[in-house]
C-alpha atoms as a PDB file:
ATOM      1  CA  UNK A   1      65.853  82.126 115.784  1.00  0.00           C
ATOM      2  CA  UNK A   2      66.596  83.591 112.563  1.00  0.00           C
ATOM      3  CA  UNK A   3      70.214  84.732 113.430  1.00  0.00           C
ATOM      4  CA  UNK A   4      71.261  80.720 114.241  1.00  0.00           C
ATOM      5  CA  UNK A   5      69.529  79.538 110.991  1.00  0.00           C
ATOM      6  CA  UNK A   6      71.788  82.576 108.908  1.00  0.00           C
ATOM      7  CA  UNK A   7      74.556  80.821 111.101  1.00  0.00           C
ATOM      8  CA  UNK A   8      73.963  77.391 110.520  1.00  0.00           C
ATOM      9  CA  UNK A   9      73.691  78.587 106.524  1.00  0.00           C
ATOM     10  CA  UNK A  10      76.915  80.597 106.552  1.00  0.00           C
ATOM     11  CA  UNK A  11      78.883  77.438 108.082  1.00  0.00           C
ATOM     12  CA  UNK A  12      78.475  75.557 104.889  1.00  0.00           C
ATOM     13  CA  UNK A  13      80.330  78.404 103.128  1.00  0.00           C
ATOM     14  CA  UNK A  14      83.055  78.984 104.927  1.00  0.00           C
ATOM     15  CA  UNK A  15      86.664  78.097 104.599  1.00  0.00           C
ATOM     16  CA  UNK A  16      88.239  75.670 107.060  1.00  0.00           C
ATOM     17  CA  UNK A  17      91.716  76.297 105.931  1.00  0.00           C
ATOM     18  CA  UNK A  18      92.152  80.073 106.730  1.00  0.00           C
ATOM     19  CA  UNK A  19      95.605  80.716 108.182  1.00  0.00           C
ATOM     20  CA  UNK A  20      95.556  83.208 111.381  1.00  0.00           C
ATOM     21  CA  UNK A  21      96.970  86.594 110.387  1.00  0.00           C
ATOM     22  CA  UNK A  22      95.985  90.231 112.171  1.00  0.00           C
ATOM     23  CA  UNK A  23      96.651  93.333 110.937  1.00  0.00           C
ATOM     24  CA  UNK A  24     100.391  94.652 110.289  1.00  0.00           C
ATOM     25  CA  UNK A  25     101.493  91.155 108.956  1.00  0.00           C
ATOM     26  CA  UNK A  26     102.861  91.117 105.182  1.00  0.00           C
ATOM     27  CA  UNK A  27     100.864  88.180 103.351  1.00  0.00           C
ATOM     28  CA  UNK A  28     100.565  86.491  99.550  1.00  0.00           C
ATOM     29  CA  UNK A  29      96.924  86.142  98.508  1.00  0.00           C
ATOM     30  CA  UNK A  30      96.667  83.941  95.879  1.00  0.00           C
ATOM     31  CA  UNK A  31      94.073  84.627  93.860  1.00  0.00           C
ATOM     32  CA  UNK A  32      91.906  82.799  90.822  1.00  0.00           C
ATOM     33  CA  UNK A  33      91.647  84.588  87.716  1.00  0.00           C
ATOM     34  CA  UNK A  34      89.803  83.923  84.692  1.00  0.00           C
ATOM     35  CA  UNK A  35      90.975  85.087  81.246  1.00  0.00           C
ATOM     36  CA  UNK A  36      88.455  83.806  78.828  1.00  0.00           C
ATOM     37  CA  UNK A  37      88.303  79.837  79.199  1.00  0.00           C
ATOM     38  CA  UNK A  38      91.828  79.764  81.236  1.00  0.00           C
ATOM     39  CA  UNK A  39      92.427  79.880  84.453  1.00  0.00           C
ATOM     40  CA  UNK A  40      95.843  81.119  86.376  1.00  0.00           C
ATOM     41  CA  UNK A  41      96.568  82.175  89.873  1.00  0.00           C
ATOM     42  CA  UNK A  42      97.835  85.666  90.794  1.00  0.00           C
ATOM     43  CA  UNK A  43      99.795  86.590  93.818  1.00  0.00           C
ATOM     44  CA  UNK A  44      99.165  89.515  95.389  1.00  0.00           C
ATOM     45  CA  UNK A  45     101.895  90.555  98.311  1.00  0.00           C
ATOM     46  CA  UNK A  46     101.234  93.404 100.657  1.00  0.00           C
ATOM     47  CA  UNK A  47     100.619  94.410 104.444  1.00  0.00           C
ATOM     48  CA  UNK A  48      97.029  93.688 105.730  1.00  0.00           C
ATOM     49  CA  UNK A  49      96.283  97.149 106.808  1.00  0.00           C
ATOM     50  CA  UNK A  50      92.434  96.306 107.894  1.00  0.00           C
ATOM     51  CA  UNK A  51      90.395  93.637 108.551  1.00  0.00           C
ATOM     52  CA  UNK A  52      86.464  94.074 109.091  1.00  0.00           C
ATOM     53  CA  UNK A  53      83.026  92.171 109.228  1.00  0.00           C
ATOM     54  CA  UNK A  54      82.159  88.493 110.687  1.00  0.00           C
ATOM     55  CA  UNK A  55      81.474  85.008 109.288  1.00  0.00           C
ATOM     56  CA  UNK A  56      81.297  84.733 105.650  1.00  0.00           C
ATOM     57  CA  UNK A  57      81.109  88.811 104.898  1.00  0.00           C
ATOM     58  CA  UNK A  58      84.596  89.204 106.370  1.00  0.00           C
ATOM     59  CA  UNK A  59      87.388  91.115 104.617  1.00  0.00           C
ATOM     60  CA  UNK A  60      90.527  92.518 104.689  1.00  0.00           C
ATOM     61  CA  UNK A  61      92.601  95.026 102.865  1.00  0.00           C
ATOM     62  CA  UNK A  62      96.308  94.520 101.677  1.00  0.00           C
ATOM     63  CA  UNK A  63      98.222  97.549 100.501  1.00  0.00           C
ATOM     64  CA  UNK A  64     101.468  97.187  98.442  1.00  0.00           C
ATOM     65  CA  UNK A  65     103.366  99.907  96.511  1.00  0.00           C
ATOM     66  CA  UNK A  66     103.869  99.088  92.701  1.00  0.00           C
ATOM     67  CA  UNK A  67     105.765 101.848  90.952  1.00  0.00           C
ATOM     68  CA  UNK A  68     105.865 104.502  93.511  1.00  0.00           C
ATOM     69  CA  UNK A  69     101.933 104.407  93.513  1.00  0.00           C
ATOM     70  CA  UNK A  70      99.947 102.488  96.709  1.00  0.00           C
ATOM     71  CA  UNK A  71      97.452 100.143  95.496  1.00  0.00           C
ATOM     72  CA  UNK A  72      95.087  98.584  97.934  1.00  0.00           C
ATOM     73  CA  UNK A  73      92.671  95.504  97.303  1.00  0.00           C
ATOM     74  CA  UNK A  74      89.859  94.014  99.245  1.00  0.00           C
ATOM     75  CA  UNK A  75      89.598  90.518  99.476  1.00  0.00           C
ATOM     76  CA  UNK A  76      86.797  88.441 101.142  1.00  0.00           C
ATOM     77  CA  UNK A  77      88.351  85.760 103.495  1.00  0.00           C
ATOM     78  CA  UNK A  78      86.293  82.851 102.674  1.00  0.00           C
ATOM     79  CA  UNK A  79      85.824  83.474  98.761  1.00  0.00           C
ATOM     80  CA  UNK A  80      86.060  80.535  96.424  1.00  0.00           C
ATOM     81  CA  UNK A  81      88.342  82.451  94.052  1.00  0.00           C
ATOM     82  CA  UNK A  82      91.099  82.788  96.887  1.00  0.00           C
ATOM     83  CA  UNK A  83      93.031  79.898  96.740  1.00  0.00           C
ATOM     84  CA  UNK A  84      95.525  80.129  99.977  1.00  0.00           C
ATOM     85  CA  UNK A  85      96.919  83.318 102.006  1.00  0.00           C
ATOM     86  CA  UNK A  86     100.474  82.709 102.964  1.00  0.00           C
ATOM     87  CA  UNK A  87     101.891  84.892 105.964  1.00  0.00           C
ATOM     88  CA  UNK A  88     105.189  85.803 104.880  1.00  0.00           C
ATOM     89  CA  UNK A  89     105.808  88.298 108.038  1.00  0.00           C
ATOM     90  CA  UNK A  90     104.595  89.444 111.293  1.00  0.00           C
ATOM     91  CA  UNK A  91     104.884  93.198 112.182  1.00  0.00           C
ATOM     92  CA  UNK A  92     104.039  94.703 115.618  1.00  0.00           C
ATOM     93  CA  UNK A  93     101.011  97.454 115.425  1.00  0.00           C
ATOM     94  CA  UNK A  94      99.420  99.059 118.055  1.00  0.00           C
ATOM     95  CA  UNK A  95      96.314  99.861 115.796  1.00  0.00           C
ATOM     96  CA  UNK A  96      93.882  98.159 114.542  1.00  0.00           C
ATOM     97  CA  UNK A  97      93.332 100.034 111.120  1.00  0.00           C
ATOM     98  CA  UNK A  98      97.144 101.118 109.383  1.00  0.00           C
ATOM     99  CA  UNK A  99      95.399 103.928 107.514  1.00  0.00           C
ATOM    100  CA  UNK A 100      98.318 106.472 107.959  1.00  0.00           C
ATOM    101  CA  UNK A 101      99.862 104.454 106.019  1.00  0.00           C
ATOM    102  CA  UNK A 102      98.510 105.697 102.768  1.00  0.00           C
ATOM    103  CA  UNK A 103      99.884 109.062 103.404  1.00  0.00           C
ATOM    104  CA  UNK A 104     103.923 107.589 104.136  1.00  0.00           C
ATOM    105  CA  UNK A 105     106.418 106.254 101.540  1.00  0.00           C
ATOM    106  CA  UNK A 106     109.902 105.136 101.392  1.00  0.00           C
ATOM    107  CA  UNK A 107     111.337 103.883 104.762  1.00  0.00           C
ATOM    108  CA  UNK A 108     108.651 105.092 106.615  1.00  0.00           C
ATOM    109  CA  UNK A 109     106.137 102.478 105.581  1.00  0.00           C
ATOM    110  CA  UNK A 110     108.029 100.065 107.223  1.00  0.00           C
ATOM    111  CA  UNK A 111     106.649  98.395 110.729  1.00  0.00           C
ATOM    112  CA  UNK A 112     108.945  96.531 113.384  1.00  0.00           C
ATOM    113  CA  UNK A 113     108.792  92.883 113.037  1.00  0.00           C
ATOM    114  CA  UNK A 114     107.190  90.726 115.479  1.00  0.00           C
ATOM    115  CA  UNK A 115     109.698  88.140 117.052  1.00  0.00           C
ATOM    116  CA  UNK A 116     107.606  84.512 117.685  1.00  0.00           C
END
């Protein structure tokens, strides 16, 4: 009983206009930010390297490599501040978290693309 009423309450929340992406895939999360009274959108560009949780608590971590250093953010998939994820490329992975990826650099980061 209680699980379909958190269901029913979740719906509300969520995002109709999510674009399908798994993990491997290289995307641009655009993202609100507030400085002060302004607001701008930031893109973010980087390979979805995990994706976890259900409903409105899902995430998903994209990992990108700004000045030799890996940085990795976590984004909720049906937050209000994320304005649109683009999917700018579709890699082939036969795992379903990329964490040994944080541990290669150079050309070994790179994963075969996925031919639609």
């Amino acid at each position: 009983m209680t699980q379909k009423i958190m269901e029913l309450v979740e719906k509300a929340s969520m995002k109709s206009d999510v674009p399908q992406f798994d993990i491997g895939d290289t995307v641009d999360v655009h993202t609100r930010i507030l400085e002060g009274n302004k607001e701008r959108i930031q893109v973010f560009t980087g390979v979805v390297i995990a994706r976890s949780g259900s409903g409105t608590r899902e995430m998903f971590v994209v990992r990108r490599i700004v000045a030799g250093e890996g940085v990795e953010r976590k984004f909720p998939v049906h937050s209000p501040k994320i304005e649109k994820i683009e999917v700018k490329r579709r890699s082939v992975v036969r795992r379903a978290k990329l964490y040994f990826l944080r541990e290669r650099s150079g050309k070994a980061v790179r994963l075969k693309e996925r031919r639609v």
